[in-house]
Each structure stands twice: as structure tokens, then as C-alpha cells.
C-alpha atoms as a PDB file:
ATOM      1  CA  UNK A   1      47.466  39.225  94.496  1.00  0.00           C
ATOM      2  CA  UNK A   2      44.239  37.838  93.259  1.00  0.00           C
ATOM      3  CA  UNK A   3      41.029  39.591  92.785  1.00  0.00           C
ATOM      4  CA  UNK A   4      38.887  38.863  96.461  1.00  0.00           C
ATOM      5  CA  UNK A   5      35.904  37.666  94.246  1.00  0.00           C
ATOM      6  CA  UNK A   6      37.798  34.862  92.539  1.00  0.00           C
ATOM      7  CA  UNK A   7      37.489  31.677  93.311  1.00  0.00           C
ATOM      8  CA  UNK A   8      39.870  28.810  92.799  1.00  0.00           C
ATOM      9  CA  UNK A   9      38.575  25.445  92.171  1.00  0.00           C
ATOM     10  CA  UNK A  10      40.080  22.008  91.450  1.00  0.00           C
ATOM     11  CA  UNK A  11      36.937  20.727  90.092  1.00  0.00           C
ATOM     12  CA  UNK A  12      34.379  21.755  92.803  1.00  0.00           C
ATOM     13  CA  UNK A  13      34.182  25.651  94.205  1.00  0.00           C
ATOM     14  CA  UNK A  14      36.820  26.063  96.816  1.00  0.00           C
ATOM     15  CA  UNK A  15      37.166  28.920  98.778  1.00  0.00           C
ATOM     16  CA  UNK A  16      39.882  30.362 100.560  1.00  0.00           C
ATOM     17  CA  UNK A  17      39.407  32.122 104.499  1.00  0.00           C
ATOM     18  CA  UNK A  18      39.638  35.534 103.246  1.00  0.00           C
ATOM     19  CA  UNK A  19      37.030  34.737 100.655  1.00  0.00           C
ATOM     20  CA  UNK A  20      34.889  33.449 103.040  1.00  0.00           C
ATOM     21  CA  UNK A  21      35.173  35.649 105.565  1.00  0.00           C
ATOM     22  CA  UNK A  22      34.556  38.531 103.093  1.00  0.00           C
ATOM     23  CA  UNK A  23      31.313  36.877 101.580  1.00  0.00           C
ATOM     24  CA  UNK A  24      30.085  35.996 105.265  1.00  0.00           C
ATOM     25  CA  UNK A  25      30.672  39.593 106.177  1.00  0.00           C
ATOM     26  CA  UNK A  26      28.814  40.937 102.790  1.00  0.00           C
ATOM     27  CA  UNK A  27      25.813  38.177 103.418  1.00  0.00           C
ATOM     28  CA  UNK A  28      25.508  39.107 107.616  1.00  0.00           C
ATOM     29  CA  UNK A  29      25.615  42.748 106.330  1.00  0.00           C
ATOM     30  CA  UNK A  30      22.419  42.530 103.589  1.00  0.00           C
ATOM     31  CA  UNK A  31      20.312  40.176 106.031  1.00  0.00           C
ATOM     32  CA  UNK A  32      20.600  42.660 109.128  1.00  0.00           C
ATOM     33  CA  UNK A  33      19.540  45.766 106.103  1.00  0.00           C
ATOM     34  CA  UNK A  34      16.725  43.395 104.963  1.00  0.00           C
ATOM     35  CA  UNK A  35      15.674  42.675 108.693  1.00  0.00           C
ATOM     36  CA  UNK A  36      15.697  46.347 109.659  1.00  0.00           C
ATOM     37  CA  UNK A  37      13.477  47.633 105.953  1.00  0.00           C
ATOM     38  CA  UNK A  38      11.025  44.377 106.827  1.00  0.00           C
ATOM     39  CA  UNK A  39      10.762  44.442 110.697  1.00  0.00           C
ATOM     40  CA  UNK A  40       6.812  43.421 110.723  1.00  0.00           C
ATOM     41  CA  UNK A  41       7.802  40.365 107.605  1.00  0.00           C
ATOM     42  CA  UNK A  42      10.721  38.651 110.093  1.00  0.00           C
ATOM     43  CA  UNK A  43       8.701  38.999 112.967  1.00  0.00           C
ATOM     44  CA  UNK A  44       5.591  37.313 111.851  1.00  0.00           C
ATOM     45  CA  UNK A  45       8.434  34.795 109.891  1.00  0.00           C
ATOM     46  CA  UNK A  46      10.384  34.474 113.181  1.00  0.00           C
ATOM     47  CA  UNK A  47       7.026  33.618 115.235  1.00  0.00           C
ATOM     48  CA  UNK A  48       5.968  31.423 112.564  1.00  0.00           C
ATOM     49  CA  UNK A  49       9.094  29.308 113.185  1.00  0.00           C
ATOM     50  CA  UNK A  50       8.404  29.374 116.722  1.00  0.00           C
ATOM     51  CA  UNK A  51       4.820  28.056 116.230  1.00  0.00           C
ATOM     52  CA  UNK A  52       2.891  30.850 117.352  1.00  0.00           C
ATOM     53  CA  UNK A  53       0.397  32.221 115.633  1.00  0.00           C
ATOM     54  CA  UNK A  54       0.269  29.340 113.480  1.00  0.00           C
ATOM     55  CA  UNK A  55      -3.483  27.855 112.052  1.00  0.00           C
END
């Protein structure tokens, strides 16, 4: 069984649904961390993209 972290390519990165799944779930996972450490950063970001606030 290969290693989850390799990928297999035929010239251009390729990855399979486990692999992707497992990254997605790793990436969803570090944003919600960063999000709850920087509350006051993403809200003034998430307001900014909302056009409030903005000068």
C-alpha cells in the first residue's frame, strides 16, 4: 500500500480520492485553527470582502 502523501503523476500531479480527501481534511482542519487564534484578522478580512468598512 502506498505511503498517503505520495503522489502519482503521469507528467502533471495527479491525485487519487483518498489523497484528496486526506489533504482537504488536513487544509479545512488548519484554516478553522487559524480562524479561531485570529478571530478579530478574519472578521475585519471577511467584512472587507463584503464591502463594509471599506475607504
Amino acid at each position: 500500500m502506498p505511503n498517503t502523501m505520495t503522489v502519482f503523476t503521469n507528467g502533471a500531479a495527479v491525485l487519487g480520492d483518498k489523497q484528496a480527501q486526506y489533504f482537504a481534511l488536513c487544509i479545512c482542519s488548519a484554516v478553522k485553527s487559524y480562524i479561531k487564534t485570529h478571530r478579530a484578522e478574519y472578521e475585519a478580512w471577511e467584512r472587507e470582502q463584503h464591502g463594509e468598512g471599506v475607504s
